[in-house]
PDB file of N, CA and C in Angstrom:
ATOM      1  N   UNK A   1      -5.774  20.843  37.622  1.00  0.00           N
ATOM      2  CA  UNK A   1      -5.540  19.821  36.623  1.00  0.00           C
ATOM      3  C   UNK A   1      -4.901  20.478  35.400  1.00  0.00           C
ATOM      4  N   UNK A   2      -4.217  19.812  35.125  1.00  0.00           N
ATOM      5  CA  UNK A   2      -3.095  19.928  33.523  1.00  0.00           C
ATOM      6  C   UNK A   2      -3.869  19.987  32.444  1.00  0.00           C
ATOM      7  N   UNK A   3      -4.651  20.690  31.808  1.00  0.00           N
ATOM      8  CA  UNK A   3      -4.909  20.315  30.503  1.00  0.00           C
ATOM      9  C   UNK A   3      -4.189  19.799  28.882  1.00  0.00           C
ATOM     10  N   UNK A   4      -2.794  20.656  29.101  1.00  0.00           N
ATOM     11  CA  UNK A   4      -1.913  20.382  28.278  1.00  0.00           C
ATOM     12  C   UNK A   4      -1.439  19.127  28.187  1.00  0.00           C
ATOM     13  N   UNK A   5      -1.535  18.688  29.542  1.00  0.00           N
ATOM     14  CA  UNK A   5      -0.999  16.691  30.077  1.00  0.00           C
ATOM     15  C   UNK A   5      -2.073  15.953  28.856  1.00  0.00           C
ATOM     16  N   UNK A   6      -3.342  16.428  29.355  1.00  0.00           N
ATOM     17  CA  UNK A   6      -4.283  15.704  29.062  1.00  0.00           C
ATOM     18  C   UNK A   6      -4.708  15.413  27.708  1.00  0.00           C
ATOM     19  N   UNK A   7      -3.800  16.781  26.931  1.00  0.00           N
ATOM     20  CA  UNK A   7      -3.673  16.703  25.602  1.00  0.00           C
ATOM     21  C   UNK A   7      -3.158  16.061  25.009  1.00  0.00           C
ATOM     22  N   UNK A   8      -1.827  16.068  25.632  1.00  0.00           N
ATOM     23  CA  UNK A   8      -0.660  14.754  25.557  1.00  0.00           C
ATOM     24  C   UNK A   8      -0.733  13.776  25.493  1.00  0.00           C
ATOM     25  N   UNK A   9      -1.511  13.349  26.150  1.00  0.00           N
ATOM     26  CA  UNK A   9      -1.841  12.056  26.634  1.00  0.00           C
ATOM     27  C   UNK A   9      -2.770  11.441  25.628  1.00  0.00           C
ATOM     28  N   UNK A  10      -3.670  12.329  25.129  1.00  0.00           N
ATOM     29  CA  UNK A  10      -4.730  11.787  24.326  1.00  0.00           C
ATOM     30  C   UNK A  10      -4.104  11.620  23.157  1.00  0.00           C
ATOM     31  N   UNK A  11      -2.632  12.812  22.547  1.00  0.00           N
ATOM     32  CA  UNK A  11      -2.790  12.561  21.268  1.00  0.00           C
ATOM     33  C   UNK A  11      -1.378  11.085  21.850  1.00  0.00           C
ATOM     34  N   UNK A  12      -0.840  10.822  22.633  1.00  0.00           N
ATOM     35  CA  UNK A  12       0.025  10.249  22.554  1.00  0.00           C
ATOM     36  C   UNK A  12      -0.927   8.663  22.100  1.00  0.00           C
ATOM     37  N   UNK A  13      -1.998   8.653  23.205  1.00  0.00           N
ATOM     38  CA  UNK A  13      -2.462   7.425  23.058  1.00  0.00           C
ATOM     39  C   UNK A  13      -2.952   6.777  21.458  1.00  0.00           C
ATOM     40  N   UNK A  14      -3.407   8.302  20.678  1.00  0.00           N
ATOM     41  CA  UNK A  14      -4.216   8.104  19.455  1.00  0.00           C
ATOM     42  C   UNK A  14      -2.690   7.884  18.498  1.00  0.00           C
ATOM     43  N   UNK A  15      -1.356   8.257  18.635  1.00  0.00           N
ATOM     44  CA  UNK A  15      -0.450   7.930  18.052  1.00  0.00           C
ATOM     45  C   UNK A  15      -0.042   6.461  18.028  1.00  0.00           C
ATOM     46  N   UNK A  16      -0.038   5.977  19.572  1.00  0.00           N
ATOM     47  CA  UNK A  16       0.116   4.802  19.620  1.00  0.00           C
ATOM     48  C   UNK A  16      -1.015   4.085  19.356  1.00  0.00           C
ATOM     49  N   UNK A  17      -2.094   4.407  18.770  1.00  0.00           N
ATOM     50  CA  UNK A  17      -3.181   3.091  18.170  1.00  0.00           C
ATOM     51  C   UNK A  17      -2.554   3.439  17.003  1.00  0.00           C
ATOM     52  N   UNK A  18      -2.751   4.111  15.988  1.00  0.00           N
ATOM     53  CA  UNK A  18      -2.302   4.493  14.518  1.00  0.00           C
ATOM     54  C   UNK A  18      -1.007   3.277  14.621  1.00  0.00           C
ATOM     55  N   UNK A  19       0.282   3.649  15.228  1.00  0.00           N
ATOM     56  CA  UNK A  19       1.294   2.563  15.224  1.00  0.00           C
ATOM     57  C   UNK A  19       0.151   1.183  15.239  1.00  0.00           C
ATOM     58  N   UNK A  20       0.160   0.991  16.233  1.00  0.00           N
ATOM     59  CA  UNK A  20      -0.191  -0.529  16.366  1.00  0.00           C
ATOM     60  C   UNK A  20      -1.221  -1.188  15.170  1.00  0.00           C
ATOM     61  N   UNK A  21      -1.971  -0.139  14.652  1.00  0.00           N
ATOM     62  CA  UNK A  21      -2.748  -0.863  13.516  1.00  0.00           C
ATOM     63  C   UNK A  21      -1.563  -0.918  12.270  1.00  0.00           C
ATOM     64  N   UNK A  22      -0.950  -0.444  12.067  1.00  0.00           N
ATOM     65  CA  UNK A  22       0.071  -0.667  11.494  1.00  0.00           C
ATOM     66  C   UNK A  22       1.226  -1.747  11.052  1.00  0.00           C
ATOM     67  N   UNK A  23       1.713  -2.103  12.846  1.00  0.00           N
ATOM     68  CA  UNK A  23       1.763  -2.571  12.879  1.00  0.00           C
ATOM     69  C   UNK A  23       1.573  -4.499  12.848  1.00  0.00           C
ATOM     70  N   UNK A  24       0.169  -4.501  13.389  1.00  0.00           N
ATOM     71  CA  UNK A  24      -0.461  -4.921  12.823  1.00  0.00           C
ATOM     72  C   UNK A  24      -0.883  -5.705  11.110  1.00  0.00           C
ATOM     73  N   UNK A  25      -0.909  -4.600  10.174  1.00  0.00           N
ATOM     74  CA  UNK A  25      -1.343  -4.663   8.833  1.00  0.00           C
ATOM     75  C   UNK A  25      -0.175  -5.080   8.456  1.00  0.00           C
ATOM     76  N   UNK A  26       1.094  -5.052   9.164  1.00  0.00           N
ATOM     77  CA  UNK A  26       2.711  -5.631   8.490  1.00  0.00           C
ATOM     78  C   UNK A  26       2.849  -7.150   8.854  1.00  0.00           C
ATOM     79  N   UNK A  27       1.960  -7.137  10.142  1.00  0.00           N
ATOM     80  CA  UNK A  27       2.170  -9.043  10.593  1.00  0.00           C
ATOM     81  C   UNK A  27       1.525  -9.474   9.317  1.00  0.00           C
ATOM     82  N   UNK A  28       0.303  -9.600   9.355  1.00  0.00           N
ATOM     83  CA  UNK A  28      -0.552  -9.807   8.473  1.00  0.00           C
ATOM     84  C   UNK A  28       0.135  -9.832   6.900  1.00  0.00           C
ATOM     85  N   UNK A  29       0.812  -9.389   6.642  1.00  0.00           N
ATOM     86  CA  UNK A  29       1.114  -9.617   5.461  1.00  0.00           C
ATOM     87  C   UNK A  29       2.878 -10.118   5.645  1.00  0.00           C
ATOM     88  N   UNK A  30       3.110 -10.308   7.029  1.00  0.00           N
ATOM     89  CA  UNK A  30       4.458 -11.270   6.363  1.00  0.00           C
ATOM     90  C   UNK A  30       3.945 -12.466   6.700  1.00  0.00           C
ATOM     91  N   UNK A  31       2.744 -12.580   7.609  1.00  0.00           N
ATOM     92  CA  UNK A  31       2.169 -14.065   7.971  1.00  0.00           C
ATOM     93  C   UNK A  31       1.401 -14.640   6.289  1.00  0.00           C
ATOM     94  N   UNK A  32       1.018 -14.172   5.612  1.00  0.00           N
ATOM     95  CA  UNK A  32       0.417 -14.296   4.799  1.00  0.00           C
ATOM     96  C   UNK A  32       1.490 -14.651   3.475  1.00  0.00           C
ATOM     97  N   UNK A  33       2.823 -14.084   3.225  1.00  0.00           N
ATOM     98  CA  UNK A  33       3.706 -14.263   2.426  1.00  0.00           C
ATOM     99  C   UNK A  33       4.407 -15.718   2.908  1.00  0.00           C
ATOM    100  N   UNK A  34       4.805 -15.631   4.601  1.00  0.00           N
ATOM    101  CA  UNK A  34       5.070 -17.332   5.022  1.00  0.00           C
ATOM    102  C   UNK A  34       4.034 -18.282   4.348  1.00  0.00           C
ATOM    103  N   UNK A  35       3.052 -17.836   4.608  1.00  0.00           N
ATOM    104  CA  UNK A  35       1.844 -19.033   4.002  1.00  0.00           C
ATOM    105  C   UNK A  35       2.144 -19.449   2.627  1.00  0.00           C
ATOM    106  N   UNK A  36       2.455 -18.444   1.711  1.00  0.00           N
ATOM    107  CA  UNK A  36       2.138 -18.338   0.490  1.00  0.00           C
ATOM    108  C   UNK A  36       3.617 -19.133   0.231  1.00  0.00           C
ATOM    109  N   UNK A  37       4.559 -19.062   0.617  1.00  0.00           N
ATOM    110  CA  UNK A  37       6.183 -19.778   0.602  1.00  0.00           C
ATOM    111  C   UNK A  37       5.897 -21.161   1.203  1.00  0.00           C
ATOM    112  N   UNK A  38       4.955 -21.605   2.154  1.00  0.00           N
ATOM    113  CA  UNK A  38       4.972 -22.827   2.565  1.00  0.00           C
ATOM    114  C   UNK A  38       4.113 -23.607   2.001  1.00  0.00           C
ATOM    115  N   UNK A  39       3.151 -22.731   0.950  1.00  0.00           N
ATOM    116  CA  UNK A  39       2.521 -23.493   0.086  1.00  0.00           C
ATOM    117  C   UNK A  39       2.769 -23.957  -1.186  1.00  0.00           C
ATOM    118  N   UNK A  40       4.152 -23.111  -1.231  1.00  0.00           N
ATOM    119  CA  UNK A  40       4.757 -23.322  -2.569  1.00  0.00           C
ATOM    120  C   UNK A  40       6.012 -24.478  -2.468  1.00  0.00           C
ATOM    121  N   UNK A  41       6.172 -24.144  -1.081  1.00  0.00           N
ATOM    122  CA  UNK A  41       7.329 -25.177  -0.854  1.00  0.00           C
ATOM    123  C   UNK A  41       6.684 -26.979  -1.222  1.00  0.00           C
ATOM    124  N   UNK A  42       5.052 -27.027  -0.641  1.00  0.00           N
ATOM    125  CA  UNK A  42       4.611 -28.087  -0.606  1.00  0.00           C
ATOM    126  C   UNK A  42       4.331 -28.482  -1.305  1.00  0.00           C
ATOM    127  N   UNK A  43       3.985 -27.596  -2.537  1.00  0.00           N
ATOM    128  CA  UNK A  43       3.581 -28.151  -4.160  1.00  0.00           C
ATOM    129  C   UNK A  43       4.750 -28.718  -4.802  1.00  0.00           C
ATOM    130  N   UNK A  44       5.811 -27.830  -4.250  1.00  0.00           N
ATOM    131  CA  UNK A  44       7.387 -28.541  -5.075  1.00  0.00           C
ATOM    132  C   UNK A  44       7.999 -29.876  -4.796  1.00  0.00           C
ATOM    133  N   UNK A  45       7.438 -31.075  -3.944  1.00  0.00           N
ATOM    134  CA  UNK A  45       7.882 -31.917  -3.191  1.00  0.00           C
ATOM    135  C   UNK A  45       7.174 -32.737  -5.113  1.00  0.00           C
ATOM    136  N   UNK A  46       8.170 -33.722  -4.805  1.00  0.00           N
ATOM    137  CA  UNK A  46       7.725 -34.998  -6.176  1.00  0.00           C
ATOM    138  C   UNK A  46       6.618 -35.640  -5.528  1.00  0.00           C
ATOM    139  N   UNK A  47       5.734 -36.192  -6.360  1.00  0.00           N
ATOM    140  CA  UNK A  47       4.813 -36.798  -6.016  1.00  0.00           C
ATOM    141  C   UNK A  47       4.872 -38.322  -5.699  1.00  0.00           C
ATOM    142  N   UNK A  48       4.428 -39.218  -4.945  1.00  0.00           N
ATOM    143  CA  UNK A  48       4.474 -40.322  -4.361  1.00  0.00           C
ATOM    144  C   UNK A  48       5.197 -41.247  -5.320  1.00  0.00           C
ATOM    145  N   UNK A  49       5.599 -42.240  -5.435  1.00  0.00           N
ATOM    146  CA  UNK A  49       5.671 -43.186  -6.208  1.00  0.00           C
ATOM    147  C   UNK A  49       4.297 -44.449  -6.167  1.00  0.00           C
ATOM    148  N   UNK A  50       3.869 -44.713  -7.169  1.00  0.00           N
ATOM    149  CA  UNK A  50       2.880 -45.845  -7.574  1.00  0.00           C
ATOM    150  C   UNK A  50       3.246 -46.981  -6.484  1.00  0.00           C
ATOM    151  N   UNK A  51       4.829 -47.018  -6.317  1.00  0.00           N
ATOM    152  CA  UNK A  51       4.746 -48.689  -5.722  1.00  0.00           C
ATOM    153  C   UNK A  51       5.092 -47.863  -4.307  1.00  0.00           C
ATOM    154  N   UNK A  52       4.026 -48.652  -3.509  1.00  0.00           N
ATOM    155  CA  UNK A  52       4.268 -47.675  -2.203  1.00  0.00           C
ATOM    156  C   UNK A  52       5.786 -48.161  -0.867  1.00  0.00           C
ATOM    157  N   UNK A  53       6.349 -49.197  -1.537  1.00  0.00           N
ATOM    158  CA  UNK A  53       7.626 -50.126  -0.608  1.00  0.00           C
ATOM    159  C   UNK A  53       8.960 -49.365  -1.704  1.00  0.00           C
ATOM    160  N   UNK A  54       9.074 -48.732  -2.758  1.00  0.00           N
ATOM    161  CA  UNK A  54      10.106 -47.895  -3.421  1.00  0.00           C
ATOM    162  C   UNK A  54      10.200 -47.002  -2.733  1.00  0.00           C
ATOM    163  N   UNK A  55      11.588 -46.504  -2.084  1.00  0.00           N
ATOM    164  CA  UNK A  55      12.726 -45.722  -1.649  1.00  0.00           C
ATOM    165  C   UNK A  55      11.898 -45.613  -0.491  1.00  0.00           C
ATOM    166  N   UNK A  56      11.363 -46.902   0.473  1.00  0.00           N
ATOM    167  CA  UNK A  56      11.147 -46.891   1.538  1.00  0.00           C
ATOM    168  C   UNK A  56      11.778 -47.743   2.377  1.00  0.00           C
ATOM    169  N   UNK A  57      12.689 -48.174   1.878  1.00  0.00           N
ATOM    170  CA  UNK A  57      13.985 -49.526   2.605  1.00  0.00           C
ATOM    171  C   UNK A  57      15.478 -48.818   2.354  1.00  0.00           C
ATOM    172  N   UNK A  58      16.348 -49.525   3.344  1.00  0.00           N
ATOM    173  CA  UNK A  58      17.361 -49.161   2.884  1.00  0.00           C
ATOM    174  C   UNK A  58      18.174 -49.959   3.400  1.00  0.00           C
ATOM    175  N   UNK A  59      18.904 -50.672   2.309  1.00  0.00           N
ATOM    176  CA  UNK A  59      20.058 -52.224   1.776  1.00  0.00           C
ATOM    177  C   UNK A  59      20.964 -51.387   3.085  1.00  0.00           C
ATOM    178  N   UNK A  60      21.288 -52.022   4.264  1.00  0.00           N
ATOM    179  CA  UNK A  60      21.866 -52.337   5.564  1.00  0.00           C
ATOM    180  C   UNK A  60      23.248 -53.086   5.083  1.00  0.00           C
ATOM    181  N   UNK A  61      23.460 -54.369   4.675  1.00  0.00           N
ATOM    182  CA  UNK A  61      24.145 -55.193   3.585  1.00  0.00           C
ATOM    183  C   UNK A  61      24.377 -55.069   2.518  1.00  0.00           C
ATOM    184  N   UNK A  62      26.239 -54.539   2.698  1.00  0.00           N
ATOM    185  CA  UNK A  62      26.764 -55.034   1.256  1.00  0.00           C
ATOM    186  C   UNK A  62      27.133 -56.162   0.550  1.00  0.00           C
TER     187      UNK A  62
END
């Protein structure tokens, strides 16, 4: 048996967790910046109008 393989192997695997938590910690914060943009997008919308039949028709006939 290879020990040197086995070395390899271990640090390769412990490299590729390090990546992936990493990776990881980058979703997480562009999922979290989308959030933060789609919550801002939703606050920016005008608020309802009082009369709830205003700019809910639209004159077909001139």
């Amino acid at each position: 048996m290879d020990v040197t393989g086995i070395a390899n192997l271990a640090t390769a695997l412990a490299t590729q967790k390090n990546s992936d938590a990493v990776n990881i910690a980058v979703l997480k914060k562009a999922l979290d910046s989308q959030a933060n943009a789609a919550v801002g997008l939703i606050q920016a919308l005008p608020p309802v109008p009082s009369n709830p039949n205003v700019g809910r028709n639209v004159n077909t006939t001139a």
